[in-house]
N, C-alpha and C. Protein backbone atom coordinates (compact mmCIF):
# COMPACT_ATOMS: atom_id res chain seq x y z
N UNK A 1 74.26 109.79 97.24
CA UNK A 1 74.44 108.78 98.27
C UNK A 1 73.58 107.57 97.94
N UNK A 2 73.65 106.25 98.27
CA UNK A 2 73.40 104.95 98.14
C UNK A 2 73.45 104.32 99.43
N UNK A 3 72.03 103.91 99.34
CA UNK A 3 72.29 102.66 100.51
C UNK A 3 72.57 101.82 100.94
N UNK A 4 73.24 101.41 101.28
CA UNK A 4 74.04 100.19 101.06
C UNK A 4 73.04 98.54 102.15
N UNK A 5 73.94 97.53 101.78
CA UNK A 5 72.65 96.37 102.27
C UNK A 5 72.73 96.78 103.46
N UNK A 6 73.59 96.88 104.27
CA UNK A 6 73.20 97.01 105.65
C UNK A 6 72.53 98.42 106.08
N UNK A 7 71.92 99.00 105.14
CA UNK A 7 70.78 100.74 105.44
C UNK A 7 71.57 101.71 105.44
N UNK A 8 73.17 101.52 105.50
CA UNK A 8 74.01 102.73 105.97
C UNK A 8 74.05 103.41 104.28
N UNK A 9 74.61 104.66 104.52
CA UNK A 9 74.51 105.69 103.45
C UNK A 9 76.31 105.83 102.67
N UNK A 10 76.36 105.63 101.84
CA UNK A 10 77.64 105.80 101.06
C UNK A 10 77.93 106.60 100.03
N UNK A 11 78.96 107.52 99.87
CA UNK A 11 78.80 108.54 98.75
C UNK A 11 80.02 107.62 98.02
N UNK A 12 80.32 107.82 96.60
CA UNK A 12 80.61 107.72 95.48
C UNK A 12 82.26 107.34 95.85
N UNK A 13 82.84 106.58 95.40
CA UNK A 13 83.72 105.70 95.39
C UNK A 13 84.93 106.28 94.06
N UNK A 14 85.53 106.64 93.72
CA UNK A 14 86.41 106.79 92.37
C UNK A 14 87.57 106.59 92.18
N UNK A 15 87.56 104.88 91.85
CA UNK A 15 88.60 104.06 91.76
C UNK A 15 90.04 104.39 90.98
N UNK A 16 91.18 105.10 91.46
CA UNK A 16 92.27 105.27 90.46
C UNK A 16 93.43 104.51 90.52
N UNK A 17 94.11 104.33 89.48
CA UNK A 17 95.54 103.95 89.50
C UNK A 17 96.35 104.02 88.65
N UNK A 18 97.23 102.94 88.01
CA UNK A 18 98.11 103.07 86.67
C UNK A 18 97.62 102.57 85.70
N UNK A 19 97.18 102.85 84.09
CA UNK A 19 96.42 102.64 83.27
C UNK A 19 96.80 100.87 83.47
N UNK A 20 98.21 100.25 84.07
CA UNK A 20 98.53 99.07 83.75
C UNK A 20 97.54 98.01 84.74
N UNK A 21 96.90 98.36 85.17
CA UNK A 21 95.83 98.12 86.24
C UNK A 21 94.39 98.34 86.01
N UNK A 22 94.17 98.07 84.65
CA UNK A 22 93.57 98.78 84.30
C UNK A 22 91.92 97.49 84.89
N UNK A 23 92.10 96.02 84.76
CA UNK A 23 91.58 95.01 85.17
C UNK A 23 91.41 94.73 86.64
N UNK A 24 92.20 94.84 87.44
CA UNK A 24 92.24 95.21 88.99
C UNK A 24 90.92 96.18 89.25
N UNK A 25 91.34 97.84 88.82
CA UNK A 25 90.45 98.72 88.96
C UNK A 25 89.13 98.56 88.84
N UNK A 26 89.11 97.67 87.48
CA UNK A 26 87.24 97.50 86.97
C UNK A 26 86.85 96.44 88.55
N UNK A 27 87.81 95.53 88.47
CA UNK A 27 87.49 94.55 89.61
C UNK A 27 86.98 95.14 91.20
N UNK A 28 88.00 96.01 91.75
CA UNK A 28 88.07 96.94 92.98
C UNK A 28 86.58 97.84 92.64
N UNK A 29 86.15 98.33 91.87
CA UNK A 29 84.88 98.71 91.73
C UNK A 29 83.67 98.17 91.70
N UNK A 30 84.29 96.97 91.10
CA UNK A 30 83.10 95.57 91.15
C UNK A 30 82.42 95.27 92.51
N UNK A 31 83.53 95.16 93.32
CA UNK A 31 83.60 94.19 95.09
C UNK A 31 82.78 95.91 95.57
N UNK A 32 83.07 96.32 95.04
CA UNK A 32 82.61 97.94 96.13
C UNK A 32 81.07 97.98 96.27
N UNK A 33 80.52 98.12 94.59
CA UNK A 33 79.29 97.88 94.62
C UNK A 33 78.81 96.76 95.09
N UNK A 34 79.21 95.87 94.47
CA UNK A 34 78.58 94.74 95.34
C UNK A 34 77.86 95.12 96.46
N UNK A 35 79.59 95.22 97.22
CA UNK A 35 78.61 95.89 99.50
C UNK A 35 77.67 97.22 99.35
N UNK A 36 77.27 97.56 98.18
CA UNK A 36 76.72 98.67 98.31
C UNK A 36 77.22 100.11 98.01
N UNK A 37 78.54 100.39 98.08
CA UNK A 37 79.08 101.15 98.04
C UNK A 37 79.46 101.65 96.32
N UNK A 38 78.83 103.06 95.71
CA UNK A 38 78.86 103.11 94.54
C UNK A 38 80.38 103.26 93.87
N UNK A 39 81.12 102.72 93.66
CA UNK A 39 82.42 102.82 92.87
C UNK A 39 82.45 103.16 91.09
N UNK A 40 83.24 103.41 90.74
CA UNK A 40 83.23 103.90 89.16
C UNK A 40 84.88 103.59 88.84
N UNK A 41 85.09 102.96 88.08
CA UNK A 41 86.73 102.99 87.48
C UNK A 41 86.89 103.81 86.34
N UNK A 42 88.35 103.90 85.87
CA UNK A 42 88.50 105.10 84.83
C UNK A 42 87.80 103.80 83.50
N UNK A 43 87.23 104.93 82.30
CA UNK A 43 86.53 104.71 81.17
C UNK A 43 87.47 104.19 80.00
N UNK A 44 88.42 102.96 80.01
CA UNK A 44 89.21 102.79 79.20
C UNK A 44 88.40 102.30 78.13
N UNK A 45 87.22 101.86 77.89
CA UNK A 45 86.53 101.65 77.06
C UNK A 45 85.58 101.99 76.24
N UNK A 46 85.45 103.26 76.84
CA UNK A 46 84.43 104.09 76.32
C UNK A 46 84.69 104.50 74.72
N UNK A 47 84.02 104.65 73.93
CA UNK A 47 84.50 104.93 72.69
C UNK A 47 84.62 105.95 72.55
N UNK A 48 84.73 107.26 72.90
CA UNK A 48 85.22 108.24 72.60
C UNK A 48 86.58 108.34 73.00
N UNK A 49 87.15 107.73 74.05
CA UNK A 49 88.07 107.41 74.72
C UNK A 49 89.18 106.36 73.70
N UNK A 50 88.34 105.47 73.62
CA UNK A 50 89.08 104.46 72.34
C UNK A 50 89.39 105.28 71.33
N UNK A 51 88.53 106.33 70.61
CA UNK A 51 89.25 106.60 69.41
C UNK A 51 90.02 107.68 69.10
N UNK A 52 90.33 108.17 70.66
CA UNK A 52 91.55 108.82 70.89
C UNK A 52 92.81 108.21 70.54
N UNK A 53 92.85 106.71 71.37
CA UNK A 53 93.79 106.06 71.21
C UNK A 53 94.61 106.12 69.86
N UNK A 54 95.79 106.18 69.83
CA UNK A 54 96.62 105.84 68.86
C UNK A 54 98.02 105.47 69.20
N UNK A 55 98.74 104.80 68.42
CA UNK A 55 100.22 104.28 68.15
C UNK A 55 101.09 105.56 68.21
N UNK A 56 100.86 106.47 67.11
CA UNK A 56 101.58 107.74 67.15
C UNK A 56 101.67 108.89 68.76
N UNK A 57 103.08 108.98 69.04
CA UNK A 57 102.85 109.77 69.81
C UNK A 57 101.85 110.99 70.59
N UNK A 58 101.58 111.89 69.17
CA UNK A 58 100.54 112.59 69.78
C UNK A 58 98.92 111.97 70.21
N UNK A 59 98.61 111.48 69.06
CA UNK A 59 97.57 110.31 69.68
C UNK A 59 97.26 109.70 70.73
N UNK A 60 98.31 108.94 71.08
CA UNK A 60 98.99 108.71 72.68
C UNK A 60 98.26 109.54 73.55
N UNK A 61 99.08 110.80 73.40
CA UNK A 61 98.79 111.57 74.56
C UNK A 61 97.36 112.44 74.32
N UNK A 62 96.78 112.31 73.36
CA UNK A 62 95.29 112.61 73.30
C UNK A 62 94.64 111.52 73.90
N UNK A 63 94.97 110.71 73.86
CA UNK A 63 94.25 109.26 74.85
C UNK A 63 94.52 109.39 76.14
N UNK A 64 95.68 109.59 76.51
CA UNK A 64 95.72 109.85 78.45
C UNK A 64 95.26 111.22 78.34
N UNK A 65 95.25 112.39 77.80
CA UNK A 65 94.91 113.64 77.69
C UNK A 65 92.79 113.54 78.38
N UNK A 66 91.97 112.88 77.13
CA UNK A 66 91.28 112.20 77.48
C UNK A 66 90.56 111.53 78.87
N UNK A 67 91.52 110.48 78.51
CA UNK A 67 91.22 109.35 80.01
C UNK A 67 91.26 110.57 81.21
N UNK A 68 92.24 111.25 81.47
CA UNK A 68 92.60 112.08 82.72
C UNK A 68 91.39 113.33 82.57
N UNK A 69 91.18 113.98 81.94
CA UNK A 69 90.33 114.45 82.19
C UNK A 69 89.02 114.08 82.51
N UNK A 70 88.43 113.04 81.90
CA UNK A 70 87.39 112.38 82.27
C UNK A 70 87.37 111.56 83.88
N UNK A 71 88.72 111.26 84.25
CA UNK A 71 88.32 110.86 85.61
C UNK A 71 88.61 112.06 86.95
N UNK A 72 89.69 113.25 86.30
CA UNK A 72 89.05 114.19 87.11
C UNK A 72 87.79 114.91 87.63
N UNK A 73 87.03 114.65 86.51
CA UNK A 73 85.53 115.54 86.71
C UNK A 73 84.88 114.34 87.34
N UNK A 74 85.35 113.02 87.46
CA UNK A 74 84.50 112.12 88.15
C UNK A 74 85.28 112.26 89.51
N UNK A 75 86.26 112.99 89.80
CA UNK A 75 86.58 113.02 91.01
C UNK A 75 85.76 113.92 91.85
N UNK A 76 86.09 114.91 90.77
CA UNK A 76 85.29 116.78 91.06
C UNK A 76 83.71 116.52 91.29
N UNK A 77 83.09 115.41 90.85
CA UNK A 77 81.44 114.83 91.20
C UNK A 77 81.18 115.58 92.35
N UNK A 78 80.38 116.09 93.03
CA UNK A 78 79.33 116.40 93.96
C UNK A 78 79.35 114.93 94.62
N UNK A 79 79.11 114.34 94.38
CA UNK A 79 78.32 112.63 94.45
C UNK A 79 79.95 111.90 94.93
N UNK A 80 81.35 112.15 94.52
CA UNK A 80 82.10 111.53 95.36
C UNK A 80 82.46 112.09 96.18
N UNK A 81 82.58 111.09 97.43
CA UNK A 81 83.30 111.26 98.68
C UNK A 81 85.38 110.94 98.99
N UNK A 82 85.16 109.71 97.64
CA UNK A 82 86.91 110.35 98.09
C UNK A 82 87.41 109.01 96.88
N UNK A 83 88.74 109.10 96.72
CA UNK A 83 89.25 108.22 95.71
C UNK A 83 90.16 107.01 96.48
N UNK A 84 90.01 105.96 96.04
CA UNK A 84 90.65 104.56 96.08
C UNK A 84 91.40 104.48 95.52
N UNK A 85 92.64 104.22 95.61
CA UNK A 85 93.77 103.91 94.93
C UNK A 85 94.45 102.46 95.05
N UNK A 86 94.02 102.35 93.54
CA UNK A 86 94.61 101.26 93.74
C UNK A 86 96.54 100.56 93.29
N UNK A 87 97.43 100.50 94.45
CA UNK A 87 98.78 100.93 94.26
C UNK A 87 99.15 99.44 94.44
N UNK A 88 99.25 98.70 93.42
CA UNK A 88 99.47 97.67 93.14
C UNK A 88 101.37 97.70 93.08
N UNK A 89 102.35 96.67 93.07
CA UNK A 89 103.51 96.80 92.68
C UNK A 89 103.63 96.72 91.27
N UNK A 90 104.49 97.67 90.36
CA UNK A 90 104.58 97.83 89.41
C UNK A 90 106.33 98.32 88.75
N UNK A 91 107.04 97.71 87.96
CA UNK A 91 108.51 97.93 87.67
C UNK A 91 109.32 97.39 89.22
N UNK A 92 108.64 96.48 89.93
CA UNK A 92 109.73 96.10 91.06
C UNK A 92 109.03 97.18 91.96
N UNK A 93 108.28 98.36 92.35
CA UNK A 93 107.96 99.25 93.74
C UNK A 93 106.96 98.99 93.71
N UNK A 94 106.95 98.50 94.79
CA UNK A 94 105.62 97.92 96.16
C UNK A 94 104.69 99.60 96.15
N UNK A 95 103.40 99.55 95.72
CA UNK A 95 103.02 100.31 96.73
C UNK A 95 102.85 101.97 95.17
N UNK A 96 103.14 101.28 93.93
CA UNK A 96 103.15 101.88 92.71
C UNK A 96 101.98 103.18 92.46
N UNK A 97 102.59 104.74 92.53
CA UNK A 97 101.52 105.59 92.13
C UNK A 97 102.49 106.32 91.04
N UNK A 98 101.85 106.58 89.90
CA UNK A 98 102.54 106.83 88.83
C UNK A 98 102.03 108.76 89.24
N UNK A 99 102.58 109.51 87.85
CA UNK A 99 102.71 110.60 87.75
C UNK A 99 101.38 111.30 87.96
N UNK A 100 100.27 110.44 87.10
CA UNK A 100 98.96 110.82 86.76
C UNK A 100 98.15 110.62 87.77
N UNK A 101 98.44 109.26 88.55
CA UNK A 101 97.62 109.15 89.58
C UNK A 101 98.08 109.68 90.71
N UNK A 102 98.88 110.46 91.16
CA UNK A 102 99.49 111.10 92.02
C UNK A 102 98.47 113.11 91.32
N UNK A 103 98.50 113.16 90.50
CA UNK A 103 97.74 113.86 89.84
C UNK A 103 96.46 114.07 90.09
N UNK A 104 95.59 112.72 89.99
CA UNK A 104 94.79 112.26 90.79
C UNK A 104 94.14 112.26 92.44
N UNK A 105 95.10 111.54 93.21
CA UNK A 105 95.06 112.09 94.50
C UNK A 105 95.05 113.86 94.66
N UNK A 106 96.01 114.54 94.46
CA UNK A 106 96.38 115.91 94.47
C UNK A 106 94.66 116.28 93.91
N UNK A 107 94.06 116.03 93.14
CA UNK A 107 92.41 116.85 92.81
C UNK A 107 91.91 116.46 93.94
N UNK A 108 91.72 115.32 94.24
CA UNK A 108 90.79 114.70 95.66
C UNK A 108 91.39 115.81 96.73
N UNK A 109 92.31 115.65 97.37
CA UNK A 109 92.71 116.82 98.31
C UNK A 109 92.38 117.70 98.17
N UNK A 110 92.74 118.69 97.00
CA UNK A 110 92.45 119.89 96.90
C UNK A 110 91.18 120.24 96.89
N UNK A 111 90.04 119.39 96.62
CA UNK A 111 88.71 119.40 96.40
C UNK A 111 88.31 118.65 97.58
N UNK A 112 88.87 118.46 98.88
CA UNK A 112 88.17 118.04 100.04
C UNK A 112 87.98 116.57 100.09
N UNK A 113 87.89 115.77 98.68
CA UNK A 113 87.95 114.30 99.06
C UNK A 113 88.73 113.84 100.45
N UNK A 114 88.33 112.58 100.38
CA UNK A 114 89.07 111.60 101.23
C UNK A 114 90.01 110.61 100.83
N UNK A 115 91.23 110.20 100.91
CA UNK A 115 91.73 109.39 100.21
C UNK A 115 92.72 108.04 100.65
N UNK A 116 92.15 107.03 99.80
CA UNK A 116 92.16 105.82 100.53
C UNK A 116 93.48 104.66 99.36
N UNK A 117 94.19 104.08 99.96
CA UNK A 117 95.28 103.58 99.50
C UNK A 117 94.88 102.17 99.61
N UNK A 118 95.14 101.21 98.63
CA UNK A 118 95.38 99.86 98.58
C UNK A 118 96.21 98.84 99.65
N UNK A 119 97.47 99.74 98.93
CA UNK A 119 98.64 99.22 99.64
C UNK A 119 99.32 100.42 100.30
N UNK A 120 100.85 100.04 100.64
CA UNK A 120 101.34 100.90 101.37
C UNK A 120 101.95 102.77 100.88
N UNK A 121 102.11 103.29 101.40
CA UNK A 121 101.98 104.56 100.93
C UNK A 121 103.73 104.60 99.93
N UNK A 122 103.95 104.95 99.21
CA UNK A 122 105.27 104.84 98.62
C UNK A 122 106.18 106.29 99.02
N UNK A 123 107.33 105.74 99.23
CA UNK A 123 108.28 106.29 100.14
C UNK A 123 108.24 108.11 99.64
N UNK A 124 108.76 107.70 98.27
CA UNK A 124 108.85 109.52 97.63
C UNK A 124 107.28 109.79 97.76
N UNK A 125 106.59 109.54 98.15
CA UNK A 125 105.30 110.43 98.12
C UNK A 125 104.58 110.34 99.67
N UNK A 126 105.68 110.01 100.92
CA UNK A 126 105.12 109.64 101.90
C UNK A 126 105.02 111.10 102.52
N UNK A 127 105.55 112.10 102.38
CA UNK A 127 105.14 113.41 103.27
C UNK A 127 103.59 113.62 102.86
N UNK A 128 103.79 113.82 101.57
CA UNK A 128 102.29 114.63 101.12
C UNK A 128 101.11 113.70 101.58
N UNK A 129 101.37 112.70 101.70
CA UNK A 129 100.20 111.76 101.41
C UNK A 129 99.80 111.82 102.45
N UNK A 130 100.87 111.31 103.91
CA UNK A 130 100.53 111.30 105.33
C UNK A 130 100.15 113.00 105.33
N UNK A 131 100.51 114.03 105.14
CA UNK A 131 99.72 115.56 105.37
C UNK A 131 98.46 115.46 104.96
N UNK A 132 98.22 114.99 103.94
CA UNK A 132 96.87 114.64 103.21
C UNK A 132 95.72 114.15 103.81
N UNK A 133 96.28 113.15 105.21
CA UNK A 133 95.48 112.09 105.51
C UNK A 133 94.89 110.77 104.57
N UNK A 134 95.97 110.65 103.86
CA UNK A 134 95.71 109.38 103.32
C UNK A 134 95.67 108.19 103.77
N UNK A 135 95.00 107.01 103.97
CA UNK A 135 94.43 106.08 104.74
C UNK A 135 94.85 104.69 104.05
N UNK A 136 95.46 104.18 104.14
CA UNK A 136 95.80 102.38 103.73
C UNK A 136 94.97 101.80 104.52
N UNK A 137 94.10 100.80 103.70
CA UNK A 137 92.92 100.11 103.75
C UNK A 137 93.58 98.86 103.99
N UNK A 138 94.51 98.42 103.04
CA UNK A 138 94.79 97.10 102.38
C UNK A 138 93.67 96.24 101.51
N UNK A 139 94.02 95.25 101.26
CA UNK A 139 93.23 94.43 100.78
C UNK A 139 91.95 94.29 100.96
N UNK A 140 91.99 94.03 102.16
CA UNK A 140 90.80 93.40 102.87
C UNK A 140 89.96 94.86 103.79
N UNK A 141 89.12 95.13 102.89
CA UNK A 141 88.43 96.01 103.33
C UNK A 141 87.68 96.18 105.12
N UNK A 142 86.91 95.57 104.90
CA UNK A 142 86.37 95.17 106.24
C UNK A 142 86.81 95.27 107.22
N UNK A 143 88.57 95.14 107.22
CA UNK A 143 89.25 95.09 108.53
C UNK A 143 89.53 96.81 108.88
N UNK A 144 89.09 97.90 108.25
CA UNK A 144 88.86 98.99 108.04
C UNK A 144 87.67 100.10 108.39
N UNK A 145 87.69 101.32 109.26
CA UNK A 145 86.32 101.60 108.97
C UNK A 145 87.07 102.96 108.16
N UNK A 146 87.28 102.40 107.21
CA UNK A 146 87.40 103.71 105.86
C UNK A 146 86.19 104.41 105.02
N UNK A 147 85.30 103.54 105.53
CA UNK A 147 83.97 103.86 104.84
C UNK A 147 82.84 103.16 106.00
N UNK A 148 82.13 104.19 106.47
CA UNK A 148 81.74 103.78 107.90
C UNK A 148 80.61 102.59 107.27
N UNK A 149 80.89 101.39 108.04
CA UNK A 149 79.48 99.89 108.04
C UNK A 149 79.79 99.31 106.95
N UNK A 150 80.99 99.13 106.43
CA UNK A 150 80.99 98.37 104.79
C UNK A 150 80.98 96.95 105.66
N UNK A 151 80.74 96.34 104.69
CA UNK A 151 80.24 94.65 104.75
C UNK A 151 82.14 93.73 104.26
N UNK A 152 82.35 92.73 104.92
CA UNK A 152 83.49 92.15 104.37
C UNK A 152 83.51 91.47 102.90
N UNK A 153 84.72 91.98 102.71
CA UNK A 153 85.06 91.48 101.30
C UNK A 153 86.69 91.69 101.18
N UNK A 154 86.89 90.77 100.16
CA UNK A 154 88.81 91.14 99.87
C UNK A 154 88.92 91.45 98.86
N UNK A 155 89.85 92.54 98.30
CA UNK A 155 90.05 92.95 96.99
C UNK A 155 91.75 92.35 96.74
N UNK A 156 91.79 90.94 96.50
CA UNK A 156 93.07 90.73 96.29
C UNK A 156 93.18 91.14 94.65
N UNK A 157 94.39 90.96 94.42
CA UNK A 157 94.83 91.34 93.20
C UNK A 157 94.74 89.63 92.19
């Protein structure tokens, strides 16, 4: 837990979405800490992570193989309280959670997180999510108590 400026107490923040978001995410983690609130985005840069990467198919998928495991165990943390999603529109659908980050959410649940949506909840994934208690924030944090005493800020895109 972290204190945030205004004295209140905040557990661990773990920013997910579609690797294509990958600049948003670092950003949405940025604005978090800022108010205090500890956030973490997935490690697209990390070099062990990088030199997974490759062109060739299997490579490929040793790189999301990788990436995904490394932000599950940052889900699985002791230290987080729940995951942010960030569901930007992506291929034309408002409200975009791909395979992995739906993957994502599903660990937070099952492991008791809390889980918090960008934008609006997307239609094929609206049972589970509303059973879930999943929470749309929107943008603009502040107008929210998703995280009890956060300070205003906007996470536009």
């Amino acid at each position: 837990m972290k204190t945030g400026t205004d004295g209140s107490q905040h557990g661990r923040v773990v920013v997910c979405g579609s690797m294509a978001f990958e600049r948003e995410m670092a950003h949405v983690a940025s604005l978090l800490c800022d108010m205090g609130v500890p956030a973490i985005s997935p490690d697209f840069d990390d070099p062990a992570v990088i030199a997974a990467r490759s062109s060739d198919v299997e490579g490929y998928r040793a790189y999301k193989r990788e990436v995904s495991m490394r932000h599950f165990n940052k889900i699985l943390d002791p230290r987080t309280s729940g995951v942010l999603v960030a569901n930007y529109e992506k291929h034309g659908k408002p409200g975009y959670i791909g395979p992995n980050t739906f993957a994502e959410i599903s660990v937070a649940f099952a492991h008791g997180r809390q889980i918090w949506l960008l934008n609006e909840v997307p239609e094929h994934y609206e049972d589970e999510l509303t059973a879930w208690g999943a929470v749309v924030v929107g943008s603009n944090l502040s107008a929210h108590e998703w995280i009890p005493r956060v300070s205003p800020t906007s996470i536009d895109k």
